[in-house]
PDB file of N, CA and C in Angstrom:
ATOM      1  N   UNK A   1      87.815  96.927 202.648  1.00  0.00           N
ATOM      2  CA  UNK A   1      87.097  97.494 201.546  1.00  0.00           C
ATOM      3  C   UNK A   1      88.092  98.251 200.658  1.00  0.00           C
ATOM      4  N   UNK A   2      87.761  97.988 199.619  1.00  0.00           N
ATOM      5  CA  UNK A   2      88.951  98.532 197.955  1.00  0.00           C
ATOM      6  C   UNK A   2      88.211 100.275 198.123  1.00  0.00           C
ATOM      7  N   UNK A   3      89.496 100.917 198.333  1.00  0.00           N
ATOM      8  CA  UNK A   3      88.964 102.523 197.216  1.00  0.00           C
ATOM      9  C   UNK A   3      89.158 102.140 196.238  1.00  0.00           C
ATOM     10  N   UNK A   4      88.422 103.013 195.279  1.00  0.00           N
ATOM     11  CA  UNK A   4      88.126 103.073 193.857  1.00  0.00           C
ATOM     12  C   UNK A   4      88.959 104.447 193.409  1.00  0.00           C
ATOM     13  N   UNK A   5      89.975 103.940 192.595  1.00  0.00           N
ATOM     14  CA  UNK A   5      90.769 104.610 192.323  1.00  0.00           C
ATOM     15  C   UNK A   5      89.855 105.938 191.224  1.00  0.00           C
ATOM     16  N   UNK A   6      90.803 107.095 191.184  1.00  0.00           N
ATOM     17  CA  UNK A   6      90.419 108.589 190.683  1.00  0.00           C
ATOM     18  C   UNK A   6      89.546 107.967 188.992  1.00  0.00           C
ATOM     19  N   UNK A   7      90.156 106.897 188.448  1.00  0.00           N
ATOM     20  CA  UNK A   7      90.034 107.337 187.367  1.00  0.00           C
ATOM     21  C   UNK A   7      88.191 106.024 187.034  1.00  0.00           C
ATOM     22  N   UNK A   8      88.391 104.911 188.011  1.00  0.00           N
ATOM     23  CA  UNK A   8      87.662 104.200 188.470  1.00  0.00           C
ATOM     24  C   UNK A   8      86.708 105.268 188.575  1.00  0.00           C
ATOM     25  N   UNK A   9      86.270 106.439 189.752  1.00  0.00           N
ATOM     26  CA  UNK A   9      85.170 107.006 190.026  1.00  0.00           C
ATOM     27  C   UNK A   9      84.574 107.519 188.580  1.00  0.00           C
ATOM     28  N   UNK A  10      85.536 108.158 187.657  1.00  0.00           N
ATOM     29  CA  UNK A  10      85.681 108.650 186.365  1.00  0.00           C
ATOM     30  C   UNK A  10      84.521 108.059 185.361  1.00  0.00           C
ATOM     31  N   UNK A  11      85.128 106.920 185.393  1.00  0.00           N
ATOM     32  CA  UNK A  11      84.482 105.618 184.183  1.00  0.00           C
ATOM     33  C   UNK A  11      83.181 105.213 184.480  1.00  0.00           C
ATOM     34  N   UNK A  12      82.828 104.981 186.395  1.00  0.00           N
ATOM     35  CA  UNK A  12      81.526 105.549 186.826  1.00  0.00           C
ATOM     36  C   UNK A  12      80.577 106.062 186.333  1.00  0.00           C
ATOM     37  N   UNK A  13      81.302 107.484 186.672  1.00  0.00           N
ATOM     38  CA  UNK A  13      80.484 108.230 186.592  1.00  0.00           C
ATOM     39  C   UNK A  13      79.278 108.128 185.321  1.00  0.00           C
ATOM     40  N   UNK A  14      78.262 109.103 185.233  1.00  0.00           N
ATOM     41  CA  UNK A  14      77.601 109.233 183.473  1.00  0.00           C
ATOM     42  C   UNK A  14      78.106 110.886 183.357  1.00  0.00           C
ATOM     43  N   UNK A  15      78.751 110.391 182.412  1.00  0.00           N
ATOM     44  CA  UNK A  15      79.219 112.047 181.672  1.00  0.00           C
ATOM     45  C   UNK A  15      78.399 113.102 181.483  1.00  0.00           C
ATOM     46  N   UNK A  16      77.087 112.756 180.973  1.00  0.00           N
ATOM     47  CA  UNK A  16      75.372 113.497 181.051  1.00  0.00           C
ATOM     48  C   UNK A  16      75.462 113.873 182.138  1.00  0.00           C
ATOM     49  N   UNK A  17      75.483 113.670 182.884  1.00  0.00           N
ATOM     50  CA  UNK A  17      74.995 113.929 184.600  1.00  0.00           C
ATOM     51  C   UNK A  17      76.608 115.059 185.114  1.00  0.00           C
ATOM     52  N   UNK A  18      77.434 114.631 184.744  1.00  0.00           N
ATOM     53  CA  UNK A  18      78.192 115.705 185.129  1.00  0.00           C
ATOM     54  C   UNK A  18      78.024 117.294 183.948  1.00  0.00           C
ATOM     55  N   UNK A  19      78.041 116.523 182.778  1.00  0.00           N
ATOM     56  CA  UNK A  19      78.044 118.197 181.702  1.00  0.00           C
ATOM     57  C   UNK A  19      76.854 118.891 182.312  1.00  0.00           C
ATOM     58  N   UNK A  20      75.323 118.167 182.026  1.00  0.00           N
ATOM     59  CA  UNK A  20      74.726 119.070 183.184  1.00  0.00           C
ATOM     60  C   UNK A  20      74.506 119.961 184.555  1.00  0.00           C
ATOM     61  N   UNK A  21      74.983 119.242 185.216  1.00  0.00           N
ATOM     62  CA  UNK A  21      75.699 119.896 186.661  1.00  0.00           C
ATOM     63  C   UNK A  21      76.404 120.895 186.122  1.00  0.00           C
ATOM     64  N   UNK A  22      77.478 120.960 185.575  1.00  0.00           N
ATOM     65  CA  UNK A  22      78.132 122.517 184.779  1.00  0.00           C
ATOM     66  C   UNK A  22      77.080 123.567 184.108  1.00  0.00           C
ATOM     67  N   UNK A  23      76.453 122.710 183.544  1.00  0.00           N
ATOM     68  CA  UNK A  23      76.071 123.826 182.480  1.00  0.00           C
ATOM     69  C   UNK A  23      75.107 124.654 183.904  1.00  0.00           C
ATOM     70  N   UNK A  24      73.566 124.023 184.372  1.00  0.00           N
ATOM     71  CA  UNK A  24      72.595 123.963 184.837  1.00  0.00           C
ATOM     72  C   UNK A  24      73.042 125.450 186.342  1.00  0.00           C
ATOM     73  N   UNK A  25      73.683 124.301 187.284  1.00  0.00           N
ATOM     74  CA  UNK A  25      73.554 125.393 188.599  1.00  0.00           C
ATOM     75  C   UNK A  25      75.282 126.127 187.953  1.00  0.00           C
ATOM     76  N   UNK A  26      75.967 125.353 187.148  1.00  0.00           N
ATOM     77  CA  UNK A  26      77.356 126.096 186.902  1.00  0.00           C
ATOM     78  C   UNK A  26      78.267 126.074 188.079  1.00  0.00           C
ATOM     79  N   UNK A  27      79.251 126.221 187.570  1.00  0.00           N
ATOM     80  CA  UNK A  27      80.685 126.822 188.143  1.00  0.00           C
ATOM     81  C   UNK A  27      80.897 125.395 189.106  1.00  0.00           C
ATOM     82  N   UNK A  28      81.063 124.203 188.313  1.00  0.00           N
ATOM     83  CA  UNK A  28      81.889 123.438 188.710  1.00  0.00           C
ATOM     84  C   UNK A  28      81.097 122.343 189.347  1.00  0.00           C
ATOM     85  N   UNK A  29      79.654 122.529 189.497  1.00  0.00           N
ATOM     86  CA  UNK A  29      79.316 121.626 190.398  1.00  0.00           C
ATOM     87  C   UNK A  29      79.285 119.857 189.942  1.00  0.00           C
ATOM     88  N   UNK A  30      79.434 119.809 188.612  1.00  0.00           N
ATOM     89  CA  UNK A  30      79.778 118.467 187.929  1.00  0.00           C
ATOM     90  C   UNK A  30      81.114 118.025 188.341  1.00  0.00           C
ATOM     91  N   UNK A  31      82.055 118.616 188.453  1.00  0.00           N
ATOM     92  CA  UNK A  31      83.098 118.391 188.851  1.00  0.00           C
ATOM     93  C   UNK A  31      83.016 117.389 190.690  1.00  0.00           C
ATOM     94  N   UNK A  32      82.383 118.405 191.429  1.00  0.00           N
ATOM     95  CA  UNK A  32      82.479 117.499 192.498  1.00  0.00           C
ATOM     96  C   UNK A  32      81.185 115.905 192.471  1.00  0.00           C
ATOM     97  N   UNK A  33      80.436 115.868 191.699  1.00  0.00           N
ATOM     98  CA  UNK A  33      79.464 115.010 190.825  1.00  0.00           C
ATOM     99  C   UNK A  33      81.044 113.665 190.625  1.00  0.00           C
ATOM    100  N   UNK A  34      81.659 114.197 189.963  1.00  0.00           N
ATOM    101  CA  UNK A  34      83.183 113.238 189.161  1.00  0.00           C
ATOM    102  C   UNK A  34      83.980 113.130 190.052  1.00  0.00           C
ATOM    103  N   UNK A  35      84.137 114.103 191.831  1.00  0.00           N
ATOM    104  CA  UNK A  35      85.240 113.736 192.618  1.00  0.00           C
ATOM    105  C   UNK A  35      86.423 114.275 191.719  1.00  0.00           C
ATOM    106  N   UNK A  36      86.848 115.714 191.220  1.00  0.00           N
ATOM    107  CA  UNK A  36      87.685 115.657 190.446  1.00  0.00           C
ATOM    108  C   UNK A  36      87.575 117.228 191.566  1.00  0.00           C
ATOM    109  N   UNK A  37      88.487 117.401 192.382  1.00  0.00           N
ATOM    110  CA  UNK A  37      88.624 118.244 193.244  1.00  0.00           C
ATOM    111  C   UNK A  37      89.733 119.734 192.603  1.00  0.00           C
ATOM    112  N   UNK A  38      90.757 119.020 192.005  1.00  0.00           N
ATOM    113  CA  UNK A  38      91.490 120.185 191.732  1.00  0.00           C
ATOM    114  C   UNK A  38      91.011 120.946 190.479  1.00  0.00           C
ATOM    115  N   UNK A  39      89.812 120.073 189.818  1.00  0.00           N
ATOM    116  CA  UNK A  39      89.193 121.338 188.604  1.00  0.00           C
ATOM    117  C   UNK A  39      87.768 121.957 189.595  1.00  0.00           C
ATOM    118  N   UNK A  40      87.864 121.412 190.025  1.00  0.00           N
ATOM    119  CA  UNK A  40      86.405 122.469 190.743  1.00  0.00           C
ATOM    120  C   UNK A  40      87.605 123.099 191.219  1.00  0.00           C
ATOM    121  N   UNK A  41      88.032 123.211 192.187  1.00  0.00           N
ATOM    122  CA  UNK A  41      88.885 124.598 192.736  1.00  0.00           C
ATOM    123  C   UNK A  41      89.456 125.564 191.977  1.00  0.00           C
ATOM    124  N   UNK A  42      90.200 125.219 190.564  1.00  0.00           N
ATOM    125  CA  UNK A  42      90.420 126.047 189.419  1.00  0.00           C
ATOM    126  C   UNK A  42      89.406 126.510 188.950  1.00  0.00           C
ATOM    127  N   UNK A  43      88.164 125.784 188.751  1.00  0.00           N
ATOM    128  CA  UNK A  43      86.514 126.841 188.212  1.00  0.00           C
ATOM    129  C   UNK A  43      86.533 128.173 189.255  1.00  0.00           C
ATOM    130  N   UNK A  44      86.491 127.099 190.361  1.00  0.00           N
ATOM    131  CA  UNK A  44      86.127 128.214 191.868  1.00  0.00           C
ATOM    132  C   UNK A  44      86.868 129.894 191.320  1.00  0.00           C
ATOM    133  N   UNK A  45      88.210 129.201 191.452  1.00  0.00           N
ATOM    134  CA  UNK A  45      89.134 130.588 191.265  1.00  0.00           C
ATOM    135  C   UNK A  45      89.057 131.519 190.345  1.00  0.00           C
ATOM    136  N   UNK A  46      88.333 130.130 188.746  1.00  0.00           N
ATOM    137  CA  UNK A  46      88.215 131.590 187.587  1.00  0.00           C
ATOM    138  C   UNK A  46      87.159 132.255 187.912  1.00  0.00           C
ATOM    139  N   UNK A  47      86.253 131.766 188.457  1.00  0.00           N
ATOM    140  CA  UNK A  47      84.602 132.399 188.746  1.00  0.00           C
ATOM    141  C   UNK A  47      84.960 133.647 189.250  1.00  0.00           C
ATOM    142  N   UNK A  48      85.548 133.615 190.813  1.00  0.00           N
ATOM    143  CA  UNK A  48      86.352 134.447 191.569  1.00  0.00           C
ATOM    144  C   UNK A  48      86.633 135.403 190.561  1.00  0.00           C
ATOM    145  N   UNK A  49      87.720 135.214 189.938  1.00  0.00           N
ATOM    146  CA  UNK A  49      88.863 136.170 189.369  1.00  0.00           C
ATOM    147  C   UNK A  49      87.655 137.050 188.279  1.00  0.00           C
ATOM    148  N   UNK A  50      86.788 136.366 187.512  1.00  0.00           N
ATOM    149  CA  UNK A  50      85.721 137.335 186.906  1.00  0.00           C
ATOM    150  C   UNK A  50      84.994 137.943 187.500  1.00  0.00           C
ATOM    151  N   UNK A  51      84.399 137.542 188.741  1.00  0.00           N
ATOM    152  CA  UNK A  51      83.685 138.505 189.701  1.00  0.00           C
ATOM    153  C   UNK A  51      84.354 139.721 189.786  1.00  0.00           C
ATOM    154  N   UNK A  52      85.164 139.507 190.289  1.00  0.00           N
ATOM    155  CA  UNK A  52      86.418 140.436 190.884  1.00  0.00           C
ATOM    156  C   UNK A  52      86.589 141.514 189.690  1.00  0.00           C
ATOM    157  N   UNK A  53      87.170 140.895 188.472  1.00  0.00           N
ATOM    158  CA  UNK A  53      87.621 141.979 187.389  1.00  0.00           C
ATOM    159  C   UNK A  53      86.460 142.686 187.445  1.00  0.00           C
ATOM    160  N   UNK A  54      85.362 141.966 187.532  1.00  0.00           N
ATOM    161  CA  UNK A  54      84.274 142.883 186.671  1.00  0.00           C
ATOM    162  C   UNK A  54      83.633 143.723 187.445  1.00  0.00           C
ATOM    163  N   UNK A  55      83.710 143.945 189.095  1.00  0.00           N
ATOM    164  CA  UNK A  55      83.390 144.678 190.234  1.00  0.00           C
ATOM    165  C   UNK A  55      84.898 145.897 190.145  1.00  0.00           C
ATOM    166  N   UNK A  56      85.762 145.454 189.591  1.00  0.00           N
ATOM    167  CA  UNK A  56      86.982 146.487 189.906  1.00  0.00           C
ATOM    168  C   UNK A  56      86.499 147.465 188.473  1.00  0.00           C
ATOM    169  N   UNK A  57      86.463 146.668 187.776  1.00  0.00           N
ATOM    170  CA  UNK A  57      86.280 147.729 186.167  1.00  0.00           C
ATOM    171  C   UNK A  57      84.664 147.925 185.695  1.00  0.00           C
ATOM    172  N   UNK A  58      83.788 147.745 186.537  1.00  0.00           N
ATOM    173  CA  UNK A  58      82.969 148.519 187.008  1.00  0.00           C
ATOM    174  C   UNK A  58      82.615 149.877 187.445  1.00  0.00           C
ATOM    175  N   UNK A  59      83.826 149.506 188.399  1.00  0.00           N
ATOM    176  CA  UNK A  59      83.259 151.219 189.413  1.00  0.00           C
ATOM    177  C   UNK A  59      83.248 152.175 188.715  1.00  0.00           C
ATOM    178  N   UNK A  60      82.351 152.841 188.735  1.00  0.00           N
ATOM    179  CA  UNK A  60      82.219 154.711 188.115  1.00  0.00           C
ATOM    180  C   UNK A  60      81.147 154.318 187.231  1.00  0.00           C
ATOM    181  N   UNK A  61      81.386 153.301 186.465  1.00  0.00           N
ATOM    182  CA  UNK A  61      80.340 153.301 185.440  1.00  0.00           C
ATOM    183  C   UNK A  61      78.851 153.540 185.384  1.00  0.00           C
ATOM    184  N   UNK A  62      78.611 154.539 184.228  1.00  0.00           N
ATOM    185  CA  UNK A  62      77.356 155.216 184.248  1.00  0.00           C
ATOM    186  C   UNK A  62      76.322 153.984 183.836  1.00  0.00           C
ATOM    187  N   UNK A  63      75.025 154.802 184.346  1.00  0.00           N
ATOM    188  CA  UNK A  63      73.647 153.107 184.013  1.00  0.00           C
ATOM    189  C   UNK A  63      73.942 152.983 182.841  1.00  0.00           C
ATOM    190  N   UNK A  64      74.407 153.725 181.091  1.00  0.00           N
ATOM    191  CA  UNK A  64      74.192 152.797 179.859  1.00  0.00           C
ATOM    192  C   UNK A  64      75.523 151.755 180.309  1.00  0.00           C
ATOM    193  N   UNK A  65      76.659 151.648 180.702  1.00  0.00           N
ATOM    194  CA  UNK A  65      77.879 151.194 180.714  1.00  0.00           C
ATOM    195  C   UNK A  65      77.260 149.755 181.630  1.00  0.00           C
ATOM    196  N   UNK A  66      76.713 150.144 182.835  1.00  0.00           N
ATOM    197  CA  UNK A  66      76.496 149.016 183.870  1.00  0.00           C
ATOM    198  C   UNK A  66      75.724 147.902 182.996  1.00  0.00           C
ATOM    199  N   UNK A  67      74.613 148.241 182.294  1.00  0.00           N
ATOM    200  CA  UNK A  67      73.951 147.161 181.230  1.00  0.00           C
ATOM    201  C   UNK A  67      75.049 146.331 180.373  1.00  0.00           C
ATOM    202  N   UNK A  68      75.802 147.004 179.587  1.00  0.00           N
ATOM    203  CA  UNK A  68      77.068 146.580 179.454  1.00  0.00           C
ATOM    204  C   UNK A  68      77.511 145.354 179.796  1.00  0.00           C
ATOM    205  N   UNK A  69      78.112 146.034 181.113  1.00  0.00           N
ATOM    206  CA  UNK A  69      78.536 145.666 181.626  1.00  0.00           C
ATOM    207  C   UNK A  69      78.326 143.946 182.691  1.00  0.00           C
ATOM    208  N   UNK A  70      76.913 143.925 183.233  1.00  0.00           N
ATOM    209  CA  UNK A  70      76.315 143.160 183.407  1.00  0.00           C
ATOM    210  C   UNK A  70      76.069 141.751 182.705  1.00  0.00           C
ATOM    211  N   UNK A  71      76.048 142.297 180.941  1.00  0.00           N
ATOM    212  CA  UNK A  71      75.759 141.241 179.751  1.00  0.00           C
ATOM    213  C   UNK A  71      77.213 140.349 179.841  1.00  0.00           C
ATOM    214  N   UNK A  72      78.214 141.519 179.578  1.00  0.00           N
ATOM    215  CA  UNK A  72      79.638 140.872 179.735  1.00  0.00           C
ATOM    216  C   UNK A  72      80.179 140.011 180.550  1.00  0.00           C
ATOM    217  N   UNK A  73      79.648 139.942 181.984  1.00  0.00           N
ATOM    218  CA  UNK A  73      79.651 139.530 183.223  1.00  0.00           C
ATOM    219  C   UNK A  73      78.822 138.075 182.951  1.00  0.00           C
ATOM    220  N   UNK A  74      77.534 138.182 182.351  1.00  0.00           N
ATOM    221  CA  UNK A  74      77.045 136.823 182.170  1.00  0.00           C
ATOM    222  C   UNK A  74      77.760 135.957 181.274  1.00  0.00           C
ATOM    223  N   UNK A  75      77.818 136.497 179.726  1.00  0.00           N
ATOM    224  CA  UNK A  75      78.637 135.825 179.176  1.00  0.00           C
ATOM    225  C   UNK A  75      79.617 134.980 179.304  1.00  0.00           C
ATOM    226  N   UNK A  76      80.278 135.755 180.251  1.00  0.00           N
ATOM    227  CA  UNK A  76      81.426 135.186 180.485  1.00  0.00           C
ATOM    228  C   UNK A  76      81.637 133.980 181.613  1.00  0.00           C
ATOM    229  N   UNK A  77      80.374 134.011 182.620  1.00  0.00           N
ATOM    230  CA  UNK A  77      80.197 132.755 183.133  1.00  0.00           C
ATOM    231  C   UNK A  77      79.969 131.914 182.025  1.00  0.00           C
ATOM    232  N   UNK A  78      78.605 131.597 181.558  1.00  0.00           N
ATOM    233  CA  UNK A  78      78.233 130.469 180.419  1.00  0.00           C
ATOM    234  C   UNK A  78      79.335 130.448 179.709  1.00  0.00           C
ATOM    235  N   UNK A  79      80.467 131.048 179.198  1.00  0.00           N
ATOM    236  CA  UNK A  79      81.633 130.577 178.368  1.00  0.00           C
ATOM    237  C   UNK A  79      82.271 129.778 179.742  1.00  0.00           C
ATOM    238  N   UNK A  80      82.854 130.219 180.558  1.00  0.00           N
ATOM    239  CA  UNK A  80      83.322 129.455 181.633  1.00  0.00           C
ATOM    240  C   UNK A  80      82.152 127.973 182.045  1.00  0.00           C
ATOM    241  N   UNK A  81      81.176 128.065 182.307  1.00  0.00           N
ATOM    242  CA  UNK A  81      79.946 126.903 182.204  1.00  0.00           C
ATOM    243  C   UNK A  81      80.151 125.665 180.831  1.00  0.00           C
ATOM    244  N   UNK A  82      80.310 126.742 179.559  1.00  0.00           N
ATOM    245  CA  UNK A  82      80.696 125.514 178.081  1.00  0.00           C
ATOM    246  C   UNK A  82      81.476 124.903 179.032  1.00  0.00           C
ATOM    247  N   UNK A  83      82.418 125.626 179.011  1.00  0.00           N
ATOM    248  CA  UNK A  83      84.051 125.106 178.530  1.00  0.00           C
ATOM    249  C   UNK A  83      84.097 124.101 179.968  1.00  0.00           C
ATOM    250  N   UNK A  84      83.801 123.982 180.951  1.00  0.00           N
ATOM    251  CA  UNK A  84      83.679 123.105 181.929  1.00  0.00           C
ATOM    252  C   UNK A  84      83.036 121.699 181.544  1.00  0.00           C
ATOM    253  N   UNK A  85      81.053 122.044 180.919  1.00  0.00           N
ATOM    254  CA  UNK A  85      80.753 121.101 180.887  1.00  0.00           C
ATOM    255  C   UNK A  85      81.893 120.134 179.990  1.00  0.00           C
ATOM    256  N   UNK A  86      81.909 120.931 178.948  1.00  0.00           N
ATOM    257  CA  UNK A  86      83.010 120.040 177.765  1.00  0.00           C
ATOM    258  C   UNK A  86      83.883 118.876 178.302  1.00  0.00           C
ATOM    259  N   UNK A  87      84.333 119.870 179.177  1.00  0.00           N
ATOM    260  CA  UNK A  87      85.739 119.262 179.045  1.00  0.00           C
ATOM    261  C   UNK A  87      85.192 117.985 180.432  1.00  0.00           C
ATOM    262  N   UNK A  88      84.340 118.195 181.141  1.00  0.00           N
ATOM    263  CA  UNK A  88      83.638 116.805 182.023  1.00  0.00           C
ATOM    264  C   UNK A  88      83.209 115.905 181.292  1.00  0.00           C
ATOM    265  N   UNK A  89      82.847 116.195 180.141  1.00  0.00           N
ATOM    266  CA  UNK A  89      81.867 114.959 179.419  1.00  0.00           C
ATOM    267  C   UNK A  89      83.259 114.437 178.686  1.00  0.00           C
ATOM    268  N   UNK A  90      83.853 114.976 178.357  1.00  0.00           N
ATOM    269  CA  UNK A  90      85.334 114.358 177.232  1.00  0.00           C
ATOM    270  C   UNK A  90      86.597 113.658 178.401  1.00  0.00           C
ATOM    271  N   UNK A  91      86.266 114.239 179.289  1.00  0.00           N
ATOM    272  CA  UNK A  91      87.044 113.755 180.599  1.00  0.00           C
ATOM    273  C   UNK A  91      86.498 111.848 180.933  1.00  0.00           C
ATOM    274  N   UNK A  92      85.303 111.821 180.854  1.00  0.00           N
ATOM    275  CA  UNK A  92      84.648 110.207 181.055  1.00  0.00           C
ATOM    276  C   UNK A  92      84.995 109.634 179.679  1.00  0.00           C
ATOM    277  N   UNK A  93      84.216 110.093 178.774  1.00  0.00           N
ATOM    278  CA  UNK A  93      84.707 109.500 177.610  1.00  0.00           C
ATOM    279  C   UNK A  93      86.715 109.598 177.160  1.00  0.00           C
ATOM    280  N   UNK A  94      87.188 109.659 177.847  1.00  0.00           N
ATOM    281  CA  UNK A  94      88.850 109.929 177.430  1.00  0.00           C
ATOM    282  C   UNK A  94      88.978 108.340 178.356  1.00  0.00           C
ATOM    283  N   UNK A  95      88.587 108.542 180.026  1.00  0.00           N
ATOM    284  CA  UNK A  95      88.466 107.373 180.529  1.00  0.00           C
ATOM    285  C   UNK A  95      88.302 106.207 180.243  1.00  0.00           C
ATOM    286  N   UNK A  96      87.265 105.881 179.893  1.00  0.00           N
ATOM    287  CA  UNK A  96      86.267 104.996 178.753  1.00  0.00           C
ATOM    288  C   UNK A  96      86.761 104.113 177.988  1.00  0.00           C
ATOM    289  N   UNK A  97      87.640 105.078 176.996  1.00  0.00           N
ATOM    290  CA  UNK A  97      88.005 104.097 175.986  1.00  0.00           C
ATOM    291  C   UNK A  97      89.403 103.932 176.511  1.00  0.00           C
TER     292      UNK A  97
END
């Protein structure tokens, strides 16, 4: 039996079906949808690394700051969520043609 080479699973795939998976549950799950392992692990890590900042530069902060703070925290997933789906759906179509 033939593996189907990385870029084979790619051309597969439907690009719809992966940008959703990003946008929807987020943080990469289109990625493993595409078998594209080393960008889900780079999502993994930025997800990580914003959790993290935003629990360290957090602390002390009074309840108006934590609201803030919280909004900033979402944002900044769904910008991380765009910029994923994007670049999954332009990833098949780059394949493609």
């Amino acid at each position: 039996m033939n593996q189907a080479s990385r870029e084979q699973v790619l051309a597969a795939s439907a690009g719809w079906v992966a940008v959703l998976l990003n946008v929807v549950p987020g943080l990469g799950a289109g990625y493993l949808y595409q078998r594209r392992w080393r960008e889900y692990w780079i999502t993994s890590l930025a997800a990580t690394a914003w959790f993290v900042a935003g629990a360290l530069l957090g602390r002390g902060a009074d309840a108006d700051a934590e609201a803030m703070n919280q909004l900033v925290g979402l944002l900044g997933l769904l910008v991380l969520a765009g910029i994923t789906a994007a670049e999954a759906g332009l990833a098949v179509k780059r394949v493609r043609s």
